[in-house]
Protein backbone atom coordinates (compact mmCIF):
# COMPACT_ATOMS: atom_id res chain seq x y z
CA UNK A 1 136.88 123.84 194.43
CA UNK A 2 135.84 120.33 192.58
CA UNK A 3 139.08 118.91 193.69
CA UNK A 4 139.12 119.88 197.39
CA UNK A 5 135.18 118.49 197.56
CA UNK A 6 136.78 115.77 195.54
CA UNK A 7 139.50 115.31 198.37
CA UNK A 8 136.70 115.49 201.05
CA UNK A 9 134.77 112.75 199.81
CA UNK A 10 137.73 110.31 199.23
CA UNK A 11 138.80 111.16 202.48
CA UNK A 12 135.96 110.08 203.66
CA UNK A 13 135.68 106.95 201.98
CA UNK A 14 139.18 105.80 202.09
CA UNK A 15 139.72 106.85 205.83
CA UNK A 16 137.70 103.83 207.42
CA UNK A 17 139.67 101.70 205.47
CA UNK A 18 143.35 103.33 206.33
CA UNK A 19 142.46 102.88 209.57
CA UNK A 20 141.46 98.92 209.38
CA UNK A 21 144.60 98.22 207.22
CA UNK A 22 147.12 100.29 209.54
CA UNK A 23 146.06 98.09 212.49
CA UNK A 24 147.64 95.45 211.12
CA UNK A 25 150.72 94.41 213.54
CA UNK A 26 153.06 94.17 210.78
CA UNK A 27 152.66 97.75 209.48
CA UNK A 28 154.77 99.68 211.49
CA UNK A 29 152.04 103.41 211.76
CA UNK A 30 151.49 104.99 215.20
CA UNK A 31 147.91 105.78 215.25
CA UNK A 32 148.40 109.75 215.37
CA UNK A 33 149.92 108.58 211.64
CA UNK A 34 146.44 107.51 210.07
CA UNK A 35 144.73 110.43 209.53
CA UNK A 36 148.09 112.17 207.94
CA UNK A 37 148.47 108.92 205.51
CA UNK A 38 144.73 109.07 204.86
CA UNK A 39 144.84 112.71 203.72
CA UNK A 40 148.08 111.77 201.53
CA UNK A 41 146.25 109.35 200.21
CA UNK A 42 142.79 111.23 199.22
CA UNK A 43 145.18 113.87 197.57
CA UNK A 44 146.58 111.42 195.47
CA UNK A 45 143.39 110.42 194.06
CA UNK A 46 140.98 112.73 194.22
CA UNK A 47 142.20 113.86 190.36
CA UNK A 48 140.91 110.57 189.42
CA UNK A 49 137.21 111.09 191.63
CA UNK A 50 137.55 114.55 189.55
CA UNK A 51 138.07 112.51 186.13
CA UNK A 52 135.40 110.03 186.97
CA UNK A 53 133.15 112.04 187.90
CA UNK A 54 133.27 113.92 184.17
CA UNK A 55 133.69 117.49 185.92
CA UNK A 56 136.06 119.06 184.08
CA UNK A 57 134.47 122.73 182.92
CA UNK A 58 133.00 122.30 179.15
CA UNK A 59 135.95 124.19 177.40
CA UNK A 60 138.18 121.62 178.56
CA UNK A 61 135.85 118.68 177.60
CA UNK A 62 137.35 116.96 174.48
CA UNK A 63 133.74 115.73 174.34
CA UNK A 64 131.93 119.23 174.46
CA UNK A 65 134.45 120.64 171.94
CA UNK A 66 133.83 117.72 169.13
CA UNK A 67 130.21 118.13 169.59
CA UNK A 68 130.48 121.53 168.70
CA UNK A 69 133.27 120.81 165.91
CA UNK A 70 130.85 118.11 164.60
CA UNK A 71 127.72 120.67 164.63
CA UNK A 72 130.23 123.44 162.80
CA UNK A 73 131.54 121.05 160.15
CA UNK A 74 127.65 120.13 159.15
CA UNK A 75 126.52 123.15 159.26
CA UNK A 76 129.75 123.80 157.10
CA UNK A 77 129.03 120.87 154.98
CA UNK A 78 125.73 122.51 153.94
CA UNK A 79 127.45 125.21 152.56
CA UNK A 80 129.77 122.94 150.52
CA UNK A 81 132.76 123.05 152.63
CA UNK A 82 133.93 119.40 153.54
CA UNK A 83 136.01 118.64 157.29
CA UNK A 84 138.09 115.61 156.94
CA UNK A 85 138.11 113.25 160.04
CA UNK A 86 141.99 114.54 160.61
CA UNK A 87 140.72 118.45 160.33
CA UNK A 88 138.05 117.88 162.40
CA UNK A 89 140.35 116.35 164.86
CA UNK A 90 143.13 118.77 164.53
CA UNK A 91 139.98 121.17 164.93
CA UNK A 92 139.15 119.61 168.39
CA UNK A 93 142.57 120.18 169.85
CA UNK A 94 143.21 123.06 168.54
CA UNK A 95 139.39 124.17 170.68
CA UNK A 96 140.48 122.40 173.94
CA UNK A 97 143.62 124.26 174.08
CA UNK A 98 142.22 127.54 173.28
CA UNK A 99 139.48 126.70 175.83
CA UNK A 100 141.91 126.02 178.11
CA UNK A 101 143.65 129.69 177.57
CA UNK A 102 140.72 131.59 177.40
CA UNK A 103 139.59 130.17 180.76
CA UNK A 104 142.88 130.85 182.54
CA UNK A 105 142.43 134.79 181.11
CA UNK A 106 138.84 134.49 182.78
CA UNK A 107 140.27 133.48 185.54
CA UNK A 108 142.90 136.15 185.71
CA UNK A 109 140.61 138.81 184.68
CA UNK A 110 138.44 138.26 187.54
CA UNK A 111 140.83 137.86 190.04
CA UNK A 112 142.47 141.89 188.79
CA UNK A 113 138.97 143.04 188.92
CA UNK A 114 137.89 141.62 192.43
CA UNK A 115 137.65 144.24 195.42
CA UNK A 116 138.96 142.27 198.19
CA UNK A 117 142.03 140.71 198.17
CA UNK A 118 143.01 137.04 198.75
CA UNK A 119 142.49 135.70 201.91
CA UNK A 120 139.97 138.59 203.40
């Protein structure tokens, strides 16, 4: 959904642009070409609006993960137990990639249990 607004908006942006650098005599684009070379264009970077824009859900956010691996190893700390820099790292990537799984399984799950099918 973030990606197609994502698309939308850099559509948007970028089209005004296409258009003003495709009426150039020396690029060779029919005008019922700009909107098609626009769209191509949006799609190629609306990951990067997506990136930018720090959207990414928080199990897949490096950022959200070491938080929460920093909070773990001090409350671990108080208890004695001592997280190297390389653990806690290891730690971190080993939580985005679970994230990452257990989010797709989410996903899966409630697309089994949903009533209606695709499309409808």
């Amino acid at each position: 959904m973030l990606a197609s607004i994502a698309i939308e908006l850099a559509r948007d942006l970028i089209l005004p642009e296409v258009v003003k650098a495709l009426r150039h005599d020396d690029v060779p684009v029919a005008d019922h070409d700009v909107k098609q070379v626009a769209d191509a264009v949006a799609e190629k970077i609306a990951p990067i609006i997506v990136n930018e824009a720090n959207a990414e859900p928080w199990y897949q956010s490096r950022v959200t993960i070491g938080a929460l691996v920093s909070i773990g190893t001090g409350i671990a700390a108080l208890f004695g137990v001592i997280v190297s820099p390389q653990d806690a790292e290891l730690i971190i990537g080993i939580g985005v990639a679970g994230g990452t799984v257990i989010g797709g399984l989410i996903t899966l799950y409630g697309r089994w249990k949903a009533k209606k099918p695709l499309g409808r």
